[in-house]
N, C-alpha and C. Protein backbone atom coordinates (compact mmCIF):
# COMPACT_ATOMS: atom_id res chain seq x y z
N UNK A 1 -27.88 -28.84 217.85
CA UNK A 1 -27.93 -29.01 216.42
C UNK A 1 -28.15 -30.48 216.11
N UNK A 2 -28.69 -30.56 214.95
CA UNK A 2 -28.75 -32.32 214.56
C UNK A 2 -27.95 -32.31 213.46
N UNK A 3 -27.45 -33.11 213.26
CA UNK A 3 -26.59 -33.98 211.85
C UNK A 3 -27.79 -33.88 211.25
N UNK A 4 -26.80 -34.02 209.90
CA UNK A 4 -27.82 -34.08 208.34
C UNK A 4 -27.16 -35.30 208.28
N UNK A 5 -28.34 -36.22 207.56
CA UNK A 5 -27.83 -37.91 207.35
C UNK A 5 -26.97 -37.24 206.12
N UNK A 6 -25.89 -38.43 205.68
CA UNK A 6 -25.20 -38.48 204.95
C UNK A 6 -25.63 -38.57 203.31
N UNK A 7 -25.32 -38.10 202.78
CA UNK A 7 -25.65 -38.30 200.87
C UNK A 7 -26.50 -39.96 200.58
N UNK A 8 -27.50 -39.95 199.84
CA UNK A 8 -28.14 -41.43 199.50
C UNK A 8 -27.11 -42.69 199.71
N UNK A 9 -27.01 -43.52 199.61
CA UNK A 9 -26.37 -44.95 199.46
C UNK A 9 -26.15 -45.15 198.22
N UNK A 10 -24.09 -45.07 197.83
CA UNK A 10 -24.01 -45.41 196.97
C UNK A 10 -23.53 -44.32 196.15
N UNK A 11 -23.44 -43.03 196.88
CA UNK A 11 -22.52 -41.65 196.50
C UNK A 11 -21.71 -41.07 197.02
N UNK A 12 -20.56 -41.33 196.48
CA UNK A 12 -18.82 -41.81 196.68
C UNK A 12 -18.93 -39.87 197.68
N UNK A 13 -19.70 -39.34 197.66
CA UNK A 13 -19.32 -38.18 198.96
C UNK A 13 -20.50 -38.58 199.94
N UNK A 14 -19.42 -38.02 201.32
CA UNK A 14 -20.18 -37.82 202.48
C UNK A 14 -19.94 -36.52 203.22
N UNK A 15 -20.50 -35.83 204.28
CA UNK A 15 -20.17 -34.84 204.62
C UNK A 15 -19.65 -35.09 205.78
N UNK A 16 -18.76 -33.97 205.75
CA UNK A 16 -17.32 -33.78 207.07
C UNK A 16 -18.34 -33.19 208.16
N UNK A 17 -17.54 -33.90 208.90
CA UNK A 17 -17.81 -32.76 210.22
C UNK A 17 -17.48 -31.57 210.58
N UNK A 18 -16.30 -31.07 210.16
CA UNK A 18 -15.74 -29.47 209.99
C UNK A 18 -16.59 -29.23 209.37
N UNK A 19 -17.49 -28.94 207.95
CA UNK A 19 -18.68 -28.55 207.69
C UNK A 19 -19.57 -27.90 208.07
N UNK A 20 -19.90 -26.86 208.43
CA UNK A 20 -21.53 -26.00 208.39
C UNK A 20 -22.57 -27.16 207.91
N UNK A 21 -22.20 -27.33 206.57
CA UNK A 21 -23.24 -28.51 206.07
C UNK A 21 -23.64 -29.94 206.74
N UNK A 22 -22.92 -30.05 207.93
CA UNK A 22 -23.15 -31.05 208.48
C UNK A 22 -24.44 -31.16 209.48
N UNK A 23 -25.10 -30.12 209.91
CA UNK A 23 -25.59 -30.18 210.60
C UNK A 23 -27.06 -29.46 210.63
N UNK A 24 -28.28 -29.16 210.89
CA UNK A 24 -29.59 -28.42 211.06
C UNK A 24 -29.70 -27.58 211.74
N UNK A 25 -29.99 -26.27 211.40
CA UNK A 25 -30.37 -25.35 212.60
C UNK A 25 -29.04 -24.56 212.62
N UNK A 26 -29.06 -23.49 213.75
CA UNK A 26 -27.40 -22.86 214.15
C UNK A 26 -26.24 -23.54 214.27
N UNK A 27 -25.48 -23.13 213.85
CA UNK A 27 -24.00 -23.83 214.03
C UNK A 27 -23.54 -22.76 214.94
N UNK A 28 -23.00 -22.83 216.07
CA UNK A 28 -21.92 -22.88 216.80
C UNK A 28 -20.68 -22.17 216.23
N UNK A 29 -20.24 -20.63 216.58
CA UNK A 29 -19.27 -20.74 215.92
C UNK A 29 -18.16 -19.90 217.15
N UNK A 30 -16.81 -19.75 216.57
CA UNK A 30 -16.40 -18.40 217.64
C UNK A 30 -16.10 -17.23 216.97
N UNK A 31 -15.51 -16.07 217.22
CA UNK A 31 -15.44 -14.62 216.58
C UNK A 31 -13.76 -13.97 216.88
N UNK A 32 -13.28 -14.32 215.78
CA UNK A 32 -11.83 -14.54 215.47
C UNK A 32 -11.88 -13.32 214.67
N UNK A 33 -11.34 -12.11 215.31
CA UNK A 33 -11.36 -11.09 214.61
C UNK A 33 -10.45 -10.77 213.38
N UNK A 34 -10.78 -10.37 212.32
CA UNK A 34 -9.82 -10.00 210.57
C UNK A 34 -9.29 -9.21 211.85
N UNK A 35 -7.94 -9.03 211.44
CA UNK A 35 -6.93 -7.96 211.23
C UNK A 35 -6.20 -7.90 213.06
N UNK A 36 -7.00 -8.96 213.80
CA UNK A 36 -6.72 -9.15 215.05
C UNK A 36 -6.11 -10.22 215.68
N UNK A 37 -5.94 -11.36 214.41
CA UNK A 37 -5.80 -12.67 214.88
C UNK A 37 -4.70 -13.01 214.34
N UNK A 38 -3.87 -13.98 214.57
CA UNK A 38 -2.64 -14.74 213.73
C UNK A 38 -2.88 -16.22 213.55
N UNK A 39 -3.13 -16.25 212.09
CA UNK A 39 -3.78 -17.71 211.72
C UNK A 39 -2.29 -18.55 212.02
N UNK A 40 -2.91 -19.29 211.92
CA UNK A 40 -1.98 -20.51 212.12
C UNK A 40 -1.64 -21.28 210.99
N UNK A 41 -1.05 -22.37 210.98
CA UNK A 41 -0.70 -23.43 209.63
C UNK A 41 -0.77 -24.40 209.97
N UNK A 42 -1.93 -24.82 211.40
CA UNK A 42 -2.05 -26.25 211.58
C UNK A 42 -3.59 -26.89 211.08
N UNK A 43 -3.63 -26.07 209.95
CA UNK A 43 -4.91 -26.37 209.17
C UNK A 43 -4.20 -26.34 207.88
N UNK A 44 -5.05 -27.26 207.05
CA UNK A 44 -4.38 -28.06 205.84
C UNK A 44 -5.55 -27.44 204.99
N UNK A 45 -5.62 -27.33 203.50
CA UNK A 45 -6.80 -27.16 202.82
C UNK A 45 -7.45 -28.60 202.71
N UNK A 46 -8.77 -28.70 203.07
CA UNK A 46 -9.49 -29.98 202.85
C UNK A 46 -9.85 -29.98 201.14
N UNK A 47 -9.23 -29.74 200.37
CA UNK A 47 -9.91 -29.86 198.75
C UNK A 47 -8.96 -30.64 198.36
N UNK A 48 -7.41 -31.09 198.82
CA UNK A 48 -7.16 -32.35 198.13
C UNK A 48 -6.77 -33.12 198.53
N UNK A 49 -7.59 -33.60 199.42
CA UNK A 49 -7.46 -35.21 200.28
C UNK A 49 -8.96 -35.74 200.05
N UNK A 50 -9.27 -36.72 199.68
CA UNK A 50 -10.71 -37.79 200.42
C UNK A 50 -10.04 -39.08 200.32
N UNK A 51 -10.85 -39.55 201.52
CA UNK A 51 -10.80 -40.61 201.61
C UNK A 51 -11.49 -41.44 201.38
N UNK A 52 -11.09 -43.07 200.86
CA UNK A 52 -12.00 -44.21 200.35
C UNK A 52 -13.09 -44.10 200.57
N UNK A 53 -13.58 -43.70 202.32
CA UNK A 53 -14.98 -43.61 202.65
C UNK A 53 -15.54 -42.62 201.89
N UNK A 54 -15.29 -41.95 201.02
CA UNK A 54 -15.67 -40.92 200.50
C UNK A 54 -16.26 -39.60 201.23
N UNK A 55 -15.04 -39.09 202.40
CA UNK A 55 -14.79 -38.11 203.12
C UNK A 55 -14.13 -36.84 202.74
N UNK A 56 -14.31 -35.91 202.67
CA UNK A 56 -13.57 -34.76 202.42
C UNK A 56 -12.30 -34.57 203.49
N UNK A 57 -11.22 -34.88 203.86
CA UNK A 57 -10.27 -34.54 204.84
C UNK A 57 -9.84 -33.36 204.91
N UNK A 58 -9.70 -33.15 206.23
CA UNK A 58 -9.20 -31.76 206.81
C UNK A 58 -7.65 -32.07 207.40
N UNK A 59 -6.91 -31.98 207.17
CA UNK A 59 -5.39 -32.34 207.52
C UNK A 59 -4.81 -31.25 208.63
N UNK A 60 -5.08 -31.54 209.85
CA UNK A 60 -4.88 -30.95 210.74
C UNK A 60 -3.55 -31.38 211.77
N UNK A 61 -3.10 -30.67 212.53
CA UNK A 61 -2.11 -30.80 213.73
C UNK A 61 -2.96 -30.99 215.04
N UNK A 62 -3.37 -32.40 215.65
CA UNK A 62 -4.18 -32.03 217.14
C UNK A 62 -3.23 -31.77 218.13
N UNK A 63 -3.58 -30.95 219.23
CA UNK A 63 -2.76 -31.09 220.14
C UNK A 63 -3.68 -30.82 221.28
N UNK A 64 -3.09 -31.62 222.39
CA UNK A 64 -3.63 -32.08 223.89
C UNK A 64 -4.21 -30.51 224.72
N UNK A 65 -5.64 -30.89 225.49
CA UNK A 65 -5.98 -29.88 225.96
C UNK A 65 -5.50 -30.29 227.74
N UNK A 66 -5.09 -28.91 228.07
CA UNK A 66 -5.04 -29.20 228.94
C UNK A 66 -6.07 -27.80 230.27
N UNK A 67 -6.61 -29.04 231.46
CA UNK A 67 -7.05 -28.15 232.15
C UNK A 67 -7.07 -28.85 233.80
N UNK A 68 -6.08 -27.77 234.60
CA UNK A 68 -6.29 -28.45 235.92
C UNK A 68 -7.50 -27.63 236.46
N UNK A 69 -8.06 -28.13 237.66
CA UNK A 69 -9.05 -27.68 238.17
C UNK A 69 -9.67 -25.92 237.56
N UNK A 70 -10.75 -26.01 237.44
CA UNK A 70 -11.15 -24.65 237.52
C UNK A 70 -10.67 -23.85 236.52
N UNK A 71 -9.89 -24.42 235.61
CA UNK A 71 -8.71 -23.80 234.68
C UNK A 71 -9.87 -23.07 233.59
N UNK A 72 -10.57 -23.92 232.94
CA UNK A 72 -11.60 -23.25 231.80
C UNK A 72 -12.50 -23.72 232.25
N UNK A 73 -13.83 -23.24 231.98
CA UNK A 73 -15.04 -23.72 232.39
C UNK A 73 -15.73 -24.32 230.80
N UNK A 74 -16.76 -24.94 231.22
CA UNK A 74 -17.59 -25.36 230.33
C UNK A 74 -18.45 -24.53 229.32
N UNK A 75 -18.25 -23.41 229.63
CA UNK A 75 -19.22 -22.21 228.70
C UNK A 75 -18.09 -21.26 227.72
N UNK A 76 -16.97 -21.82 228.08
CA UNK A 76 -15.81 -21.49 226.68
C UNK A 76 -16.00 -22.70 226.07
N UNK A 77 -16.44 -23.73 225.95
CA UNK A 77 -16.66 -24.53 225.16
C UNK A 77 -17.74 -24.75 224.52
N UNK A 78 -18.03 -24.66 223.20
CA UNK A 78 -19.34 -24.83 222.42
C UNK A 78 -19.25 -26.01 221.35
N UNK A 79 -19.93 -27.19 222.03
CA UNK A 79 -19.83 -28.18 221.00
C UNK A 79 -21.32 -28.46 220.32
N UNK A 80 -20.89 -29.23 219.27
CA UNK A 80 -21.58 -29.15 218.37
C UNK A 80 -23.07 -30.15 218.56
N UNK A 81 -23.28 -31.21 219.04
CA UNK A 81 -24.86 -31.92 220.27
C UNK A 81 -24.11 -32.08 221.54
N UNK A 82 -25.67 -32.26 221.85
CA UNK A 82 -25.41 -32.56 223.44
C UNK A 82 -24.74 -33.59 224.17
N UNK A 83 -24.85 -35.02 223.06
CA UNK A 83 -23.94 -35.85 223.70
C UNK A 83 -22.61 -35.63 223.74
N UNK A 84 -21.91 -34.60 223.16
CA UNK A 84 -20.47 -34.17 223.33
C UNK A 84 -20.32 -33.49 224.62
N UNK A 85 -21.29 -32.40 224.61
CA UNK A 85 -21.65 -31.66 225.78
C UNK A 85 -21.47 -32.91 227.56
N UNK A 86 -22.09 -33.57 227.03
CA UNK A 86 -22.32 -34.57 228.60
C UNK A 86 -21.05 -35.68 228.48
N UNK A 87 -20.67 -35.64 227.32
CA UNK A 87 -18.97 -36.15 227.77
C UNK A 87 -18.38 -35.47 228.12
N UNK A 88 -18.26 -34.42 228.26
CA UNK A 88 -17.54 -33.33 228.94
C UNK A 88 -18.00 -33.11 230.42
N UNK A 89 -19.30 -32.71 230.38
CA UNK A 89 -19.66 -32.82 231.53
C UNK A 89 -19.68 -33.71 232.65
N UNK A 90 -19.74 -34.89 232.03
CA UNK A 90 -19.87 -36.03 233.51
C UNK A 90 -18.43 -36.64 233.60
N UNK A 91 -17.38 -35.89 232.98
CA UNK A 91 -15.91 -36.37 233.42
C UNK A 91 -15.32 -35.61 234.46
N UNK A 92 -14.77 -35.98 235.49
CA UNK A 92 -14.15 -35.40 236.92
C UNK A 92 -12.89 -34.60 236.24
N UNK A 93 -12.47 -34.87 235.38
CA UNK A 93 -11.16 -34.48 234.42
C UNK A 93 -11.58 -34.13 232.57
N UNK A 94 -10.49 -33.42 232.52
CA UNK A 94 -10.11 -33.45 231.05
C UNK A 94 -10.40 -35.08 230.54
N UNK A 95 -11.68 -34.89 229.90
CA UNK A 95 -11.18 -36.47 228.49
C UNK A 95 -10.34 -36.85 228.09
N UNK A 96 -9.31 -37.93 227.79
CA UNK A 96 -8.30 -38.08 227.26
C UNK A 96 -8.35 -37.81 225.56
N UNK A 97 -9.46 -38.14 225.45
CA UNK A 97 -9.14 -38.63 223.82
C UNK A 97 -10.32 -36.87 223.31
N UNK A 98 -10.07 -35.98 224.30
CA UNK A 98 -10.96 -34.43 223.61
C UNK A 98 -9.61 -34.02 223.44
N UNK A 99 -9.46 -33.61 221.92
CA UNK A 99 -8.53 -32.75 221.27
C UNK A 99 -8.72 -31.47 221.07
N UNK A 100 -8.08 -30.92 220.47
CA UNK A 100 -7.79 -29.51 219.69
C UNK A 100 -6.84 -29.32 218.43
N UNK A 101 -7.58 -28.18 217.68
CA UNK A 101 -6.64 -27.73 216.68
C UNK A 101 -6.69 -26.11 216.79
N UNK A 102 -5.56 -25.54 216.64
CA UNK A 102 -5.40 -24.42 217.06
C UNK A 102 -5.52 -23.77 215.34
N UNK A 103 -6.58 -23.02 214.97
CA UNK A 103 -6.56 -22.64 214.29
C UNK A 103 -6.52 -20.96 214.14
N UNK A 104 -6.28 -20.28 215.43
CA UNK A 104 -5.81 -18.69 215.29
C UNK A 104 -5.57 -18.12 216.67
N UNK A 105 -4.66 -17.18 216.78
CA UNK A 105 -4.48 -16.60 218.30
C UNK A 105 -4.75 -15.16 218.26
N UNK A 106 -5.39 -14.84 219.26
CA UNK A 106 -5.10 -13.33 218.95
C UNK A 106 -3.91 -12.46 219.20
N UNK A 107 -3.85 -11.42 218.35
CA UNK A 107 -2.96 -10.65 218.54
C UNK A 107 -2.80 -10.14 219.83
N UNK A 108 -1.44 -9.70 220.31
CA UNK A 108 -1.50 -9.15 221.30
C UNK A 108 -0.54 -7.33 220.78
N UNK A 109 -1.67 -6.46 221.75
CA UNK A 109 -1.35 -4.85 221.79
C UNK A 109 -0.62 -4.64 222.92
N UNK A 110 -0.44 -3.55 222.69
CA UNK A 110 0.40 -2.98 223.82
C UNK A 110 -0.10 -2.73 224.92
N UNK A 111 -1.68 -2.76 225.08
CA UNK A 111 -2.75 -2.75 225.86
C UNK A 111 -2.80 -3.87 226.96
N UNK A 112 -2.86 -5.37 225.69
CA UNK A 112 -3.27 -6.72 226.52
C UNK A 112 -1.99 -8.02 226.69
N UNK A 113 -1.06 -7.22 226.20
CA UNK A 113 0.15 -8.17 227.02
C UNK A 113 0.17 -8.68 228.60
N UNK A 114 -0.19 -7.87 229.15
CA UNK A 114 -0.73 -8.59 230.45
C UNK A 114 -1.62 -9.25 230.85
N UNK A 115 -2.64 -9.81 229.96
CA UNK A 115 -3.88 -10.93 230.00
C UNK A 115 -3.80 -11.91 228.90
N UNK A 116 -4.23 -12.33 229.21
CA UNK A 116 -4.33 -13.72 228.58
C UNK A 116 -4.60 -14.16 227.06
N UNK A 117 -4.21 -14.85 226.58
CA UNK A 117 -3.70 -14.43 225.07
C UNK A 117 -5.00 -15.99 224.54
N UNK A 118 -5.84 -15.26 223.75
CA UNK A 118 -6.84 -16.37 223.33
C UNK A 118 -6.53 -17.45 222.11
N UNK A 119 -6.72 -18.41 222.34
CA UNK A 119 -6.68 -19.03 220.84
C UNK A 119 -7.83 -19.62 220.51
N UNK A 120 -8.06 -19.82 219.14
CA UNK A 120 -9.46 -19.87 218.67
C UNK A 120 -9.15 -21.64 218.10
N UNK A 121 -9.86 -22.26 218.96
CA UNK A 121 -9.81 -23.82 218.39
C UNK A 121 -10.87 -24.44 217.98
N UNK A 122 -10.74 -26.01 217.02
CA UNK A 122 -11.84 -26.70 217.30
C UNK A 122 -11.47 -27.66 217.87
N UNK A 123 -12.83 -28.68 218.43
CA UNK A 123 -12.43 -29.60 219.23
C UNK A 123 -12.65 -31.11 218.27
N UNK A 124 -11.87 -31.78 218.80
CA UNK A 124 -11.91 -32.98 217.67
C UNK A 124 -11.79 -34.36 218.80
N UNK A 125 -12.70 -35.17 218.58
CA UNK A 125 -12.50 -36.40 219.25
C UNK A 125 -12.50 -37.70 218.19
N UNK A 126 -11.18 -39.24 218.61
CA UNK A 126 -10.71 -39.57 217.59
C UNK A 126 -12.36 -40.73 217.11
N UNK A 127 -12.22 -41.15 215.60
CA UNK A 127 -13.28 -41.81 214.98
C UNK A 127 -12.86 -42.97 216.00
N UNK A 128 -13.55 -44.11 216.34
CA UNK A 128 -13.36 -45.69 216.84
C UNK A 128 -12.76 -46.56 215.70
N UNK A 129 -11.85 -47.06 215.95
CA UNK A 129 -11.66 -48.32 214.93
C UNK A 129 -10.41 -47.21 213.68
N UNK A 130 -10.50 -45.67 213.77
CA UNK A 130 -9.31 -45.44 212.76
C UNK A 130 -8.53 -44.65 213.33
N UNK A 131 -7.34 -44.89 213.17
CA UNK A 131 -6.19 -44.12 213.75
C UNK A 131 -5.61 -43.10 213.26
N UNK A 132 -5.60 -41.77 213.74
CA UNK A 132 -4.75 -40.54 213.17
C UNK A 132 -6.58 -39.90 212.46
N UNK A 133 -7.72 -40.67 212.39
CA UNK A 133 -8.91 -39.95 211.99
C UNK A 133 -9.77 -39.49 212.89
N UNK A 134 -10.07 -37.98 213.35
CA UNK A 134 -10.95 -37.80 214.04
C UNK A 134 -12.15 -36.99 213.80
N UNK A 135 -13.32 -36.36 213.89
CA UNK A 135 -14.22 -35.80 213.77
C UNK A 135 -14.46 -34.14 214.64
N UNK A 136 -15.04 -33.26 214.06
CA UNK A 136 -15.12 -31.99 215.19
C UNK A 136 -16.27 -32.71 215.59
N UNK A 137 -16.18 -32.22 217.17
CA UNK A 137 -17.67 -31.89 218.00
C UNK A 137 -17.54 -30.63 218.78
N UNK A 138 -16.66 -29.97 218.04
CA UNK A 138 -17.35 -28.06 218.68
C UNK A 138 -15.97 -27.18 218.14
N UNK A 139 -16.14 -26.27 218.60
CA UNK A 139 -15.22 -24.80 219.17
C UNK A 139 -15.31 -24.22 220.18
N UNK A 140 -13.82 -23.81 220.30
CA UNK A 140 -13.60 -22.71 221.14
C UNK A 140 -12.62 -21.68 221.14
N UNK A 141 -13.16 -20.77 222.47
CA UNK A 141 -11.64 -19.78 222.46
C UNK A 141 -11.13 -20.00 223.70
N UNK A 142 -9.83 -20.07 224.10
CA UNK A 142 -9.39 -20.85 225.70
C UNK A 142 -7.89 -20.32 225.68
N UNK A 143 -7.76 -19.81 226.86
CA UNK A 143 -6.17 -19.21 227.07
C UNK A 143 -4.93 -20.05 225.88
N UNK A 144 -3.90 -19.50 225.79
CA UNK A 144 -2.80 -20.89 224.92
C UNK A 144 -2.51 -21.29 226.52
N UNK A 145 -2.47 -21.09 227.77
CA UNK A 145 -1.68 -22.11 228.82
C UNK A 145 -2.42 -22.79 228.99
N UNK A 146 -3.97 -23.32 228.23
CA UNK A 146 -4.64 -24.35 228.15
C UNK A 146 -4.41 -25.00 227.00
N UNK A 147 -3.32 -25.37 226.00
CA UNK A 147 -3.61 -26.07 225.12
C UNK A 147 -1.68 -25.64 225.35
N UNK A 148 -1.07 -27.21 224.71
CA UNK A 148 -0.05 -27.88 224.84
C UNK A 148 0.73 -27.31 223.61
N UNK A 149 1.45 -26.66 223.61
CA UNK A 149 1.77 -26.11 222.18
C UNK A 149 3.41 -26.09 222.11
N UNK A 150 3.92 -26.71 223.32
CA UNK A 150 5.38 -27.47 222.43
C UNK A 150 5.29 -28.62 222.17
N UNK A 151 6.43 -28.94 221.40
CA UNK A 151 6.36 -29.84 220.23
C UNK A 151 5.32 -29.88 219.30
N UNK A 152 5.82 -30.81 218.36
CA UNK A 152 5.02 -30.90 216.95
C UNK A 152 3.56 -31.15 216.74
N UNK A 153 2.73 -31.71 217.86
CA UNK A 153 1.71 -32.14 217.66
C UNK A 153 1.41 -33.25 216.91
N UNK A 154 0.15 -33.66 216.91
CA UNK A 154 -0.59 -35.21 216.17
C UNK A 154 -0.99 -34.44 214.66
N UNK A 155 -0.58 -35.22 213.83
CA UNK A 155 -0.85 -35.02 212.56
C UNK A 155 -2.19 -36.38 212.20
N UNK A 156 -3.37 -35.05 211.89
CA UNK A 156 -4.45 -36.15 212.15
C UNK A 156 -5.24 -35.43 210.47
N UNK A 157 -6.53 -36.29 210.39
CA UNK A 157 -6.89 -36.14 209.49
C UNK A 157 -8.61 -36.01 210.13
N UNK A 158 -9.54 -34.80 209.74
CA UNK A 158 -10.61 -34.90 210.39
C UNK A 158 -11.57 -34.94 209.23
N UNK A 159 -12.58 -35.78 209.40
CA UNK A 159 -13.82 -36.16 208.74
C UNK A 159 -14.77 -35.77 208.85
């Protein structure tokens, strides 16, 4: 996908990266089934926060991904260009600074209690130069024993 440049110079909005509108062509998405999933509350409504930069904020909870060897592969992950893609790829390890926000899990039946319980995230890596602000560069769906979910998490704000 490519970014859409930002609004002319000089108009107090810009577009988020959580956004559809951010970008050309297909967006990337995952398939979080109605009536199958349990949303979460580590998503904030983005309609009343912006910031100075004239950002729409998404007030999110990040929390740490985790993956030892072999744990998730690269094709549960769908980010949003390729240069996200090849930061991922040419690291021997988990990125430090590739986040998550857990925004739904699926339900579990009486069927799939014995497999692996999905959660539906996006991935957020932090802006340079601002702290607690980061940007999406994808989604996914990835076991919860891949994503860190005691304690409170990073209370971040995404752009």
């Amino acid at each position: 996908m490519k970014p859409v440049e930002d609004y002319p110079t000089g108009t107090p909005r810009k577009i988020p990266s959580w956004s559809w509108t951010a970008y050309t062509g297909e967006i990337g998405f995952v398939d979080a089934p109605l009536g199958e999933t349990d949303w979460t509350n580590e998503v904030e409504s983005p309609f009343d926060l912006t910031l100075d930069s004239g950002y729409k904020v998404l007030p999110a909870t990040a929390r740490k991904l985790l993956r030892s060897a072999g744990r998730f592969s690269q094709s549960s992950l769908i980010f949003d260009r390729p240069e996200h893609d090849l930061m991922y790829e040419r690291s021997n390890s988990q990125p430090d600074d590739l986040k998550c926000v857990v925004v739904g899990k699926r339900m579990h039946t009486a069927v799939s209690l014995s497999v692996r319980q999905d959660h539906y995230i996006i991935l957020i890596v932090p802006r340079p130069g601002e702290d607690g602000v980061y940007e999406r560069v994808g989604v996914a769906i990835v076991d919860g024993c891949d994503v860190q979910m005691d304690g409170a998490g990073e209370k971040v704000w995404i752009v």
